[in-house]
Protein backbone atom coordinates (compact mmCIF):
# COMPACT_ATOMS: atom_id res chain seq x y z
CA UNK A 1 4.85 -5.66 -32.12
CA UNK A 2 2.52 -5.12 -29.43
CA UNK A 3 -0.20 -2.96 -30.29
CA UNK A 4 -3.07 -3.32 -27.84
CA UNK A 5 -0.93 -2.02 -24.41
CA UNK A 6 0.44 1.12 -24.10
CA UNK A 7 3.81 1.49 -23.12
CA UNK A 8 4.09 4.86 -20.45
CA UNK A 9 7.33 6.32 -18.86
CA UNK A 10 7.29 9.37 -16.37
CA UNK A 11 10.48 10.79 -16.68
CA UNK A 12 12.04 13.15 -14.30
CA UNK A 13 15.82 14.48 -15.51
CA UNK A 14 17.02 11.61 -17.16
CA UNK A 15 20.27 10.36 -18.47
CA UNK A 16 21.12 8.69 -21.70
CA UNK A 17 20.07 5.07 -20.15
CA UNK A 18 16.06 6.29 -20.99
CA UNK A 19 17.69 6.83 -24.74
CA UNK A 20 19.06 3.17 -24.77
CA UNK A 21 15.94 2.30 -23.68
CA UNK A 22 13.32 4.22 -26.14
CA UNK A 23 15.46 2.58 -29.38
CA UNK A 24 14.52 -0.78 -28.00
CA UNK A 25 11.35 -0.53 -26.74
CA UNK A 26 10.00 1.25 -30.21
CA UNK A 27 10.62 -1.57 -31.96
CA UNK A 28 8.27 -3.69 -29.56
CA UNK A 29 5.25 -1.40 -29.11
CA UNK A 30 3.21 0.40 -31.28
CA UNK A 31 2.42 3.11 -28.90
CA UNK A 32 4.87 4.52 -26.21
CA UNK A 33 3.82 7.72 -24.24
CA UNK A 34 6.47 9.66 -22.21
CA UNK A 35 5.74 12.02 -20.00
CA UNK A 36 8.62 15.12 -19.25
CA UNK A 37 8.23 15.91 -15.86
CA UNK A 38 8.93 19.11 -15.52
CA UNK A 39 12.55 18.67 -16.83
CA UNK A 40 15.36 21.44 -16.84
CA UNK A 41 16.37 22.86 -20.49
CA UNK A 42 19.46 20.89 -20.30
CA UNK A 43 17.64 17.46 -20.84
CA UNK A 44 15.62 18.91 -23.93
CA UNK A 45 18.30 16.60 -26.19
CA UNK A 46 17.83 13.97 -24.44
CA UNK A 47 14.03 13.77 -24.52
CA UNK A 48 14.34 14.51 -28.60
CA UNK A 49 16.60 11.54 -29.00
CA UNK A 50 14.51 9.13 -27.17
CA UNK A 51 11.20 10.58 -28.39
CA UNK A 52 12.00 10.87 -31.91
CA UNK A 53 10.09 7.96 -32.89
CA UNK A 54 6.43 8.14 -34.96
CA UNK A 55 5.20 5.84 -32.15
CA UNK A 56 5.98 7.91 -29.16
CA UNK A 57 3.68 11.23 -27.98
CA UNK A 58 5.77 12.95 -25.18
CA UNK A 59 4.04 15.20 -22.83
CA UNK A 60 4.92 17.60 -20.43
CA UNK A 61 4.92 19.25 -17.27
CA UNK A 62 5.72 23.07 -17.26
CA UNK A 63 7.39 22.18 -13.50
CA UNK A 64 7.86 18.91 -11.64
CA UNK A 65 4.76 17.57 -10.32
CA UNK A 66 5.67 14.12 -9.16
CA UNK A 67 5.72 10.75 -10.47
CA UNK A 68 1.86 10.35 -9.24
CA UNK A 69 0.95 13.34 -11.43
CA UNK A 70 3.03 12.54 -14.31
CA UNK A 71 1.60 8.69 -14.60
CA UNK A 72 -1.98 10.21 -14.25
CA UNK A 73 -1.33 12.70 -17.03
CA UNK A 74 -0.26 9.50 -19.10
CA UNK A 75 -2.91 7.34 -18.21
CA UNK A 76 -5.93 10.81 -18.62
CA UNK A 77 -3.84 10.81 -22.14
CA UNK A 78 -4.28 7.41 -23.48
CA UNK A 79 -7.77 7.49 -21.96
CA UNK A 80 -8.44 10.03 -24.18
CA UNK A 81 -6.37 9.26 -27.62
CA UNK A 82 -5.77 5.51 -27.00
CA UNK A 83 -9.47 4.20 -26.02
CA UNK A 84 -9.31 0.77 -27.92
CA UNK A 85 -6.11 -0.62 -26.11
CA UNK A 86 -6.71 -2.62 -23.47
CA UNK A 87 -3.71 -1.73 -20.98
CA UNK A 88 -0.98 0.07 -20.05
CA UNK A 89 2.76 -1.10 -18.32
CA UNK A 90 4.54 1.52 -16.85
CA UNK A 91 8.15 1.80 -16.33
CA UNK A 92 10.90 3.58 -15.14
CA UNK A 93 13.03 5.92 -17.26
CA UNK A 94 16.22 4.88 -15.68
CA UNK A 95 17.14 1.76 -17.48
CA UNK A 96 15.88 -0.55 -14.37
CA UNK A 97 13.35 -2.21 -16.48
CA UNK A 98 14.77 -4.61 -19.90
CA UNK A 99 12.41 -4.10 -22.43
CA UNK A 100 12.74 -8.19 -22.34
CA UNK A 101 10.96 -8.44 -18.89
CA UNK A 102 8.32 -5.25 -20.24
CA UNK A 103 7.50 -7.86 -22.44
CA UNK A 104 7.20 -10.82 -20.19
CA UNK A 105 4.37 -9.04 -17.72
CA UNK A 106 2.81 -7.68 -21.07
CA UNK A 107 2.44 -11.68 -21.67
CA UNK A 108 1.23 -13.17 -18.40
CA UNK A 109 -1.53 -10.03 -18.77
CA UNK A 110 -3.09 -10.67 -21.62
CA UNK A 111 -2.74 -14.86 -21.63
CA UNK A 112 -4.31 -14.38 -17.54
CA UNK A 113 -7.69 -15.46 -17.44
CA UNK A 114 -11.32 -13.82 -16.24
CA UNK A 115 -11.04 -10.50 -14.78
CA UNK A 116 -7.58 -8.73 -16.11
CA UNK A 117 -4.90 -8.85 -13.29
CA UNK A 118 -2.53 -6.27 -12.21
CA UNK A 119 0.87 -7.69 -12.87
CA UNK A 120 3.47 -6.47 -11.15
CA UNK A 121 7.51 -6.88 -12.20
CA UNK A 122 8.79 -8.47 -8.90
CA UNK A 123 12.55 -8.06 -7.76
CA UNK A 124 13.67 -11.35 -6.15
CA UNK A 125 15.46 -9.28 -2.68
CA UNK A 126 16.74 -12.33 -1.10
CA UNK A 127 18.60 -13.93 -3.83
CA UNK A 128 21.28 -11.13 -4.57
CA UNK A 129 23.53 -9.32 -2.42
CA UNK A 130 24.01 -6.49 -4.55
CA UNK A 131 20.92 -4.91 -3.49
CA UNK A 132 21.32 -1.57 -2.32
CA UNK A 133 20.79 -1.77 1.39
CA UNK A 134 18.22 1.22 1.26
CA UNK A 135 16.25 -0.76 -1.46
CA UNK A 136 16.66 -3.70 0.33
CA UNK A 137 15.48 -2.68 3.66
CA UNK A 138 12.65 -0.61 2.22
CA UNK A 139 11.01 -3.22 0.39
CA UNK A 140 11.09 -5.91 2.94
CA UNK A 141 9.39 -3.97 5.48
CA UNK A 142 7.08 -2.38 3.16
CA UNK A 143 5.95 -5.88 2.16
CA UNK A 144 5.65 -6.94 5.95
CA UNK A 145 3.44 -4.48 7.04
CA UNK A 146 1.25 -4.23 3.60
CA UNK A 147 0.94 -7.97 4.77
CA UNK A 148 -0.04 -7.70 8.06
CA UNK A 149 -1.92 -4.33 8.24
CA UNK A 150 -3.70 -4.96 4.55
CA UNK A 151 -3.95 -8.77 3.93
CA UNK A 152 -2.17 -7.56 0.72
CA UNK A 153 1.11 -10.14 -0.63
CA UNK A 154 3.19 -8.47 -3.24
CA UNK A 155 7.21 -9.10 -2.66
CA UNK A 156 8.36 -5.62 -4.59
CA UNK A 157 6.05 -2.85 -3.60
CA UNK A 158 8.22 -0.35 -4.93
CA UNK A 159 8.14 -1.78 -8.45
CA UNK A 160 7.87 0.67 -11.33
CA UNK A 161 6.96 -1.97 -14.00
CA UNK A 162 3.30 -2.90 -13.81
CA UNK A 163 0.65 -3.70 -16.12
CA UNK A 164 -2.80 -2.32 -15.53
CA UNK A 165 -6.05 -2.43 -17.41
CA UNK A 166 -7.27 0.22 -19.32
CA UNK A 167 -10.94 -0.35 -17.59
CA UNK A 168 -9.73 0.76 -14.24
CA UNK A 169 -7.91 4.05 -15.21
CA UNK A 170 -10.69 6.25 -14.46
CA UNK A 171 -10.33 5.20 -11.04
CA UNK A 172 -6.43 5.47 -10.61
CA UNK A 173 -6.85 8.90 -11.58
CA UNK A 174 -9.04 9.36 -8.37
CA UNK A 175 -6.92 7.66 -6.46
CA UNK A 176 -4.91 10.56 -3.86
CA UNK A 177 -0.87 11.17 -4.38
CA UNK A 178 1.64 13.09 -6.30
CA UNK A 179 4.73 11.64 -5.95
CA UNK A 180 6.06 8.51 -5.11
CA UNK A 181 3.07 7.54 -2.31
CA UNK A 182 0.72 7.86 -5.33
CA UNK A 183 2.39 4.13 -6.59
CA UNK A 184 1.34 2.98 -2.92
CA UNK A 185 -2.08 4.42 -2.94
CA UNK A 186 -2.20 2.35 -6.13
CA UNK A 187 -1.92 -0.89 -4.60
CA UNK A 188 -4.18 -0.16 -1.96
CA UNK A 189 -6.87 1.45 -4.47
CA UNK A 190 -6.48 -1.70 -7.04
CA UNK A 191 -6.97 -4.34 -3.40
CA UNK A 192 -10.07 -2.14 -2.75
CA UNK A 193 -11.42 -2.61 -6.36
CA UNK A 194 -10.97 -6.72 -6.14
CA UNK A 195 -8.24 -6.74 -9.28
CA UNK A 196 -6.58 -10.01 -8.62
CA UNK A 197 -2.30 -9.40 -8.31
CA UNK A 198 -0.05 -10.87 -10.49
CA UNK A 199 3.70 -11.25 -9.90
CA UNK A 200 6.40 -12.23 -12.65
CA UNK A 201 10.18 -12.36 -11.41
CA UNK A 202 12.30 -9.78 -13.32
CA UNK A 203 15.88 -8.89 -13.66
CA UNK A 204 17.32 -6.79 -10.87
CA UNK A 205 19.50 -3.71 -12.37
CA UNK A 206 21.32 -0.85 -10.22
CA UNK A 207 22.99 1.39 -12.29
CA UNK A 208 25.71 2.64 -9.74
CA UNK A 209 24.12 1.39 -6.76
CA UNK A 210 20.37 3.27 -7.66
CA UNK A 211 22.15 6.47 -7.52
CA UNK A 212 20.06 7.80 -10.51
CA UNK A 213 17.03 6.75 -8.60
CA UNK A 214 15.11 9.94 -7.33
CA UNK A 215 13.48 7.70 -4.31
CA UNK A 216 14.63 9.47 -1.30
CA UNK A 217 14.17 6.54 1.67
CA UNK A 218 13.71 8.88 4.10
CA UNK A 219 12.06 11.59 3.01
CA UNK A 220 9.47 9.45 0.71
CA UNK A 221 9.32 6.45 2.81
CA UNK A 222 7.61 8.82 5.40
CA UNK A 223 4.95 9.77 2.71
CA UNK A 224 4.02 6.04 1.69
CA UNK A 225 4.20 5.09 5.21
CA UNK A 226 1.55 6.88 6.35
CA UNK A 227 -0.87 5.23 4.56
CA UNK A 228 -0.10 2.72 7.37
CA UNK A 229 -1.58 5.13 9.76
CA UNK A 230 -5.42 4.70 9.19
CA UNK A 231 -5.03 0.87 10.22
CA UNK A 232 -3.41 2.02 13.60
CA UNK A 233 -5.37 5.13 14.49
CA UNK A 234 -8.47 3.28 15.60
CA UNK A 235 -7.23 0.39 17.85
CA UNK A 236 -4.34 2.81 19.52
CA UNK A 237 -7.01 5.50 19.96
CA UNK A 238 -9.41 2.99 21.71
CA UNK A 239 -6.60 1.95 23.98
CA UNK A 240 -5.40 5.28 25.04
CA UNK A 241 -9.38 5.74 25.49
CA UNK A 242 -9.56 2.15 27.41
CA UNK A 243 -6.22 2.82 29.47
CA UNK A 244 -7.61 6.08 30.70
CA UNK A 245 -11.27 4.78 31.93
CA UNK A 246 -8.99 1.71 33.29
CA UNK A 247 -6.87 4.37 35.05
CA UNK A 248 -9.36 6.80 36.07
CA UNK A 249 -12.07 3.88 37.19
CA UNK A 250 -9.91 1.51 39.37
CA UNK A 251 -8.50 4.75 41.28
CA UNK A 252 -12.22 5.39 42.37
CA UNK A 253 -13.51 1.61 42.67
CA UNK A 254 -10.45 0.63 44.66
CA UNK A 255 -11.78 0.81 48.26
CA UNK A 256 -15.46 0.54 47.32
CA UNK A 257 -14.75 -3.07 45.36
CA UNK A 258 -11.30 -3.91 47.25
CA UNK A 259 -11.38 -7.33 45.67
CA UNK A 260 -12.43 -7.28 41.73
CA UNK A 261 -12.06 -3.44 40.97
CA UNK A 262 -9.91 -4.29 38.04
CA UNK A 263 -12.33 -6.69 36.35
CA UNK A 264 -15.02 -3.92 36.72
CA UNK A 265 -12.52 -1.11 35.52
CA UNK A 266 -12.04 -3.24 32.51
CA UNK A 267 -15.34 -3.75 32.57
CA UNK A 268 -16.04 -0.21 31.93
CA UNK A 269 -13.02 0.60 29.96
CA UNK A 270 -13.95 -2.09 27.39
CA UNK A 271 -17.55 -1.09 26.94
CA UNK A 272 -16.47 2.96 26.20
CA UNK A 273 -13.53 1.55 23.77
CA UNK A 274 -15.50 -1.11 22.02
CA UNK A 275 -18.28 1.10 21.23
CA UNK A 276 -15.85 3.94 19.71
CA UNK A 277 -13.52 1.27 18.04
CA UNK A 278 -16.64 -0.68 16.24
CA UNK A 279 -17.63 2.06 14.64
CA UNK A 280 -14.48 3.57 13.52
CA UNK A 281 -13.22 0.27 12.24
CA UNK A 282 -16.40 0.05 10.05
CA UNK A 283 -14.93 2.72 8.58
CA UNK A 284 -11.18 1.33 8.04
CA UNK A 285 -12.45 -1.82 6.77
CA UNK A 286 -15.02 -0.17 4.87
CA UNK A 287 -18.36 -2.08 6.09
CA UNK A 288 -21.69 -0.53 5.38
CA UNK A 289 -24.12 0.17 7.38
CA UNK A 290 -26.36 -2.67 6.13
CA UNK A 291 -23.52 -5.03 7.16
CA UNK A 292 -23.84 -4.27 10.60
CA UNK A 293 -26.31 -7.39 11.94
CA UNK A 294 -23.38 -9.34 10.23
CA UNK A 295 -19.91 -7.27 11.58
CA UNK A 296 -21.70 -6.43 15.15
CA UNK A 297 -22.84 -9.89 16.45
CA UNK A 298 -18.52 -10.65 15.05
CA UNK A 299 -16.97 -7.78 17.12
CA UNK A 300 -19.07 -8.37 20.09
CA UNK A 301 -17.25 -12.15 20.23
CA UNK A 302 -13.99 -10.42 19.68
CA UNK A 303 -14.85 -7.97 22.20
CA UNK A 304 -15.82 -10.27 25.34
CA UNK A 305 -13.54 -12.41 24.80
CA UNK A 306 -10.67 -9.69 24.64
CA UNK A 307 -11.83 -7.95 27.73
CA UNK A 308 -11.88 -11.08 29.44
CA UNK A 309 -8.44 -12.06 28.86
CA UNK A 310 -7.33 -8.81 29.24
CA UNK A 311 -8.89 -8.35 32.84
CA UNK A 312 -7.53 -11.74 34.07
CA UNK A 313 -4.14 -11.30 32.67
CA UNK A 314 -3.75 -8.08 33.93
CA UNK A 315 -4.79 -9.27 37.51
CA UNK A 316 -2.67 -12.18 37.44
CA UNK A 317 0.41 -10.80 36.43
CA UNK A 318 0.73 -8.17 38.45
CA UNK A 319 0.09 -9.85 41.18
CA UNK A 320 2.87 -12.45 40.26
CA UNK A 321 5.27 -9.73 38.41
CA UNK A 322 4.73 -7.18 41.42
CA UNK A 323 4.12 -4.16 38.32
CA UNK A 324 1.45 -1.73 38.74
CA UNK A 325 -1.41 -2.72 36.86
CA UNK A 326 -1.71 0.15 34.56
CA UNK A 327 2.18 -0.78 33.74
CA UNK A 328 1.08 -4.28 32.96
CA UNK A 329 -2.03 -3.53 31.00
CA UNK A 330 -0.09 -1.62 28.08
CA UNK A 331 1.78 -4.40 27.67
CA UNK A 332 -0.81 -7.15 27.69
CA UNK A 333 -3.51 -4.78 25.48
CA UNK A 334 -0.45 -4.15 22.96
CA UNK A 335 -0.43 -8.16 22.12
CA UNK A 336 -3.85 -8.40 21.83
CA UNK A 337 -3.73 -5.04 19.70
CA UNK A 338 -1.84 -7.33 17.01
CA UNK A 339 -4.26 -10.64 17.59
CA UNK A 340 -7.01 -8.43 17.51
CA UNK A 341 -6.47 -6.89 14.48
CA UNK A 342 -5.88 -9.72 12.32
CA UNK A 343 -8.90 -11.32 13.68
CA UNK A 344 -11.31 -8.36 12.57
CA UNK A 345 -9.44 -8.24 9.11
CA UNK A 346 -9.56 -12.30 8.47
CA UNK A 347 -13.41 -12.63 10.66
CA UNK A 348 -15.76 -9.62 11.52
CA UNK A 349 -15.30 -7.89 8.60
CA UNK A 350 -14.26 -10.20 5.71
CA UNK A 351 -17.68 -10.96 4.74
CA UNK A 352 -18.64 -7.35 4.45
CA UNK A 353 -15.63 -6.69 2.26
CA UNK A 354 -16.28 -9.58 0.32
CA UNK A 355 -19.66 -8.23 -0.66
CA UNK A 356 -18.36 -5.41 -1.71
């Protein structure tokens, strides 16, 4: 029996699959905390079946607060009664999880090495074509962008079971969300604190194609999505700044400088843009002050280079595509947008996050 990590379940109207579950999983871990989400009267017998065990506490919301709420209530709870264990796996009250592969990432945490990983219960999406498309879909361009906007790999970022360390609790319950973003502030909050990511492959079970699953990929996509937002905000900000000077500039330097008037419009453009997307990126990427003589020297590489292939390309082809410049310049800043970003994330400000 497993004594030394916690076994926690939010649980949101449930069906008899979290009772199949409970009678299993008691026999495997010496303490098992459920949390009753707000549930309806009618699932009282259920939670009294499955909780009817000396090793499970069940708490409980007076209404539904969300799965954030209800897996910080579990983890302020075992904080509190449970201080000597040394983590906690979460999973899902819907039968998705086997208690077989609960065990598994239980294992590869506590055999893992120096500083206790996360381990997160991967679902292999490209080896079965039972997926539900939603699920499907969702997690493969979740993974994508978490890859490319956060320098984050995980495969299953909607994954339930995971396996966290009781020393970083105190700041998951900091961490923002309610609901179902709350599991993607998680990931972003545990890349921030440097806890190394561990994936083990588990089973993949739908119980009539997910239809028990309260994920809404629509309505909660939206929510995790925009944590998305803060990575786009600056660079899309400084180019609706930079294509505005651009715009505004050439239409006065046009008779004036007949010949280069779009190299100094850039010129211009650049040096308003750069200045306001520095500093708000030192913000995204979270770069102190003090790393500044390190980050600035960086950026203002970056920067000259950008504005000089930016001014050049935008010259060249519209003269050779016949499109008005301004046309041409959203299209040539949006590539370098993507190039850009990556560059700051992997160069100009790695070092200051590594210090961190």
């Amino acid at each position: 029996m497993i004594e030394n990590i916690v076994a926690l379940i939010p649980a949101y109207c449930p069906d008899k699959e979290m009772t199949a579950l409970m009678s299993k999983l008691t026999k495997e871990f010496a303490h098992i905390v459920v949390v009753d989400d707000g549930c309806y009267e009618k699932y009282k017998d259920i939670f009294d079946e499955a909780c009817g065990y000396e090793n499970v506490a069940l708490l409980h919301h007076e209404v539904n607060k969300g799965k954030g709420m209800a897996l910080k209530t579990g983890f302020a709870h075992i904080l509190e009664k449970l201080p000597d264990v040394q983590g906690v796996v979460t999973l899902d009250a819907d039968g998705q999880h086997t208690v077989e592969d609960t065990i598994k990432c239980c294992e590869a945490f506590l055999n893992s090495d120096g500083k206790k990983p996360v381990v997160f219960g991967c679902r292999d999406f490209s080896s079965d074509s039972d997926i539900p498309p939603r699920s499907r879909f969702g997690n493969r361009l979740t993974s994508r962008l978490m890859k490319f906007f956060c320098d984050i790999t995980l495969s299953d970022t909607q994954t339930g079971l995971r396996v966290l360390s009781t020393d970083i609790l105190k700041d998951l319950l900091e961490v923002p969300g309610e609901r179902y973003e709350y599991e993607m502030n998680m990931i972003f909050a545990l890349h921030d604190l440097e806890v190394p990511f561990k994936e083990v492959q588990i089973t993949i079970i739908y119980l009539n194609q997910n239809e028990g699953s309260h994920f809404n990929p629509i309505k909660d996509s939206m929510k995790i999505y925009k944590v998305f937002m803060k990575f786009c905000i600056s660079s899309f900000g400084s180019a609706l700044l930079d294509w505005l000077i651009f715009t505004t500039a050439q239409h006065f330097l046009k008779v004036p400088l007949p010949s280069n008037y779009v190299e100094v419009s850039t010129a211009i453009a650049r040096i308003c843009s750069g200045i306001f997307n520095y500093n708000f990126n030192r913000i995204i990427f979270k770069s102190k002050a003090k790393d500044a003589l390190v980050s600035g020297p960086k950026y203002l590489v970056l920067w000259l280079i950008q504005m000089v292939i930016s001014a050049y390309s935008v010259k060249y082809v519209s003269m050779w595509t016949g499109f008005p410049s301004p046309v041409v310049k959203i299209v040539i800043d949006t590539i370098l947008f993507f190039i850009s970003y990556k560059i700051q994330q992997m160069w100009v400000f790695k070092k200051n996050k590594d210090k961190d």
